[in-house]
C-alpha atoms as a PDB file:
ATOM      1  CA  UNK A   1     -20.755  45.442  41.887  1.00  0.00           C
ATOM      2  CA  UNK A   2     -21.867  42.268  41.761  1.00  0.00           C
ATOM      3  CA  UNK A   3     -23.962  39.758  40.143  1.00  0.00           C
ATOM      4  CA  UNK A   4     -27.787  39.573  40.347  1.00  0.00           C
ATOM      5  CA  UNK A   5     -27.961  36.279  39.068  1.00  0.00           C
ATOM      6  CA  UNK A   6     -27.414  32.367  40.289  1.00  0.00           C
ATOM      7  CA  UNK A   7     -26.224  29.353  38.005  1.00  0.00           C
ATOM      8  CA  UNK A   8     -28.490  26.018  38.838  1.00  0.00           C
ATOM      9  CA  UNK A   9     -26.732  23.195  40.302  1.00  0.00           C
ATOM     10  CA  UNK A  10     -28.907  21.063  38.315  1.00  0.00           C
ATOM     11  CA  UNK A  11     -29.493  22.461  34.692  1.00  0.00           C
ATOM     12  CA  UNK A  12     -26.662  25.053  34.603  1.00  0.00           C
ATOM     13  CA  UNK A  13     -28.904  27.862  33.500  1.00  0.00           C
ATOM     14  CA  UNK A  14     -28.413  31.185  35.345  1.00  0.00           C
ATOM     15  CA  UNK A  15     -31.657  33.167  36.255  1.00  0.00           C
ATOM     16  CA  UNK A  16     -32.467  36.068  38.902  1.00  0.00           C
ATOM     17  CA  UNK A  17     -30.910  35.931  42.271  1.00  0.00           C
ATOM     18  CA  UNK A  18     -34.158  37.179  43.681  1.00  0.00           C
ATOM     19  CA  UNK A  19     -36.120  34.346  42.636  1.00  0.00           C
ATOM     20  CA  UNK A  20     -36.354  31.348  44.808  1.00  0.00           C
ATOM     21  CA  UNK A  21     -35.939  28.852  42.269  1.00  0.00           C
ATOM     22  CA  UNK A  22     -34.892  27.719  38.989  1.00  0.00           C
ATOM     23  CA  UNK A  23     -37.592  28.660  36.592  1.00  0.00           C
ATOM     24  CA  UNK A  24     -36.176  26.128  34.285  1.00  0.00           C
ATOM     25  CA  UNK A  25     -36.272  23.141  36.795  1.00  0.00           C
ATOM     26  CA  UNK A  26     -39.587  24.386  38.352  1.00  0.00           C
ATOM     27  CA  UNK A  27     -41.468  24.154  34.422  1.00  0.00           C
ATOM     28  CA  UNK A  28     -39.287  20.902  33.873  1.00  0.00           C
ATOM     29  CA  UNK A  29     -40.914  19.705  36.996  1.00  0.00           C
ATOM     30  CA  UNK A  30     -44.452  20.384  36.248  1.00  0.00           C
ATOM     31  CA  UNK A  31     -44.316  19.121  32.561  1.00  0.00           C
ATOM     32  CA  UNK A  32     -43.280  15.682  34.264  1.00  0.00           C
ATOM     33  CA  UNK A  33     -46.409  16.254  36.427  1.00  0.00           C
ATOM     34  CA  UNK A  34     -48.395  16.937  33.831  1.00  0.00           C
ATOM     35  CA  UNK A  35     -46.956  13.764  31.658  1.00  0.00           C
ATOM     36  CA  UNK A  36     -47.522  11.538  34.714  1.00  0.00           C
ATOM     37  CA  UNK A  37     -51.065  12.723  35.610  1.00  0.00           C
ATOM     38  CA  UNK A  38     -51.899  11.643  32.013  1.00  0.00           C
ATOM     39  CA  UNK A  39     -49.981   8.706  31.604  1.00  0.00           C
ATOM     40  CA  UNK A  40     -52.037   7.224  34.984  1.00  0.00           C
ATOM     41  CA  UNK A  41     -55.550   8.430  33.473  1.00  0.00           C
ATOM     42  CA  UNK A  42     -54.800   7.481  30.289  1.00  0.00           C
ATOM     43  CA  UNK A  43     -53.931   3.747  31.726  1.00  0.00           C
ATOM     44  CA  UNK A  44     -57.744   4.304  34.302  1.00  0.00           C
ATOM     45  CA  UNK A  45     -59.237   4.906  30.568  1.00  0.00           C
ATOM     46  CA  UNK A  46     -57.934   1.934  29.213  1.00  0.00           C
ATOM     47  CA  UNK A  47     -58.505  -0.558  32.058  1.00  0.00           C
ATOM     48  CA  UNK A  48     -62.112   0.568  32.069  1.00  0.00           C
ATOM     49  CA  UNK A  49     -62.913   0.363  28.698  1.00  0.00           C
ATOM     50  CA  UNK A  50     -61.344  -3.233  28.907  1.00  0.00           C
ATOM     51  CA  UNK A  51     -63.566  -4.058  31.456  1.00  0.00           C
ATOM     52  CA  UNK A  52     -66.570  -2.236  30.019  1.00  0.00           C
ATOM     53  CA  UNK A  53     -65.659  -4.510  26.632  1.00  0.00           C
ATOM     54  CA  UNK A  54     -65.524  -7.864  28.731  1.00  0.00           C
ATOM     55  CA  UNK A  55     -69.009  -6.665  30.159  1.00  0.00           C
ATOM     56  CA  UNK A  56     -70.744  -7.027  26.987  1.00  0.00           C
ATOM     57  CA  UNK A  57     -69.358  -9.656  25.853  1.00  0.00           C
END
C-alpha cells in the first residue's frame, strides 16, 4: 500500500496527494498578497493625505 500523501519541496510539510498544491504555500502566498495589497494602499493613503495637507496650507 502506499502513501496518500506528498512532502513540499518548499516548506517540507506533507499534505494530500490528491490535492494540487501545498495548502501551506498556497495560504503563505495569499497572506503576502494580502500584506502587499495593504502595504501599497496604505502608502496611496499617505501620499494623499500629504498632498491634501500641502493643499490647505
Amino acid at each position: 500500500m502506499t502513501d496518500p500523501t506528498v512532502r513540499c519541496e518548499r516548506c517540507h510539510k506533507t499534505y494530500p496527494a490528491e490535492e494540487s498544491g501545498c495548502p501551506n504555500c498556497l495560504s503563505i502566498r495569499r497572506t503576502n498578497a494580502v500584506i502587499g495589497t495593504t502595504l501599497v494602499l496604505l502608502t496611496i493613503l499617505a501620499l494623499g493625505g500629504w498632498v491634501g495637507a500641502m493643499a490647505l496650507l
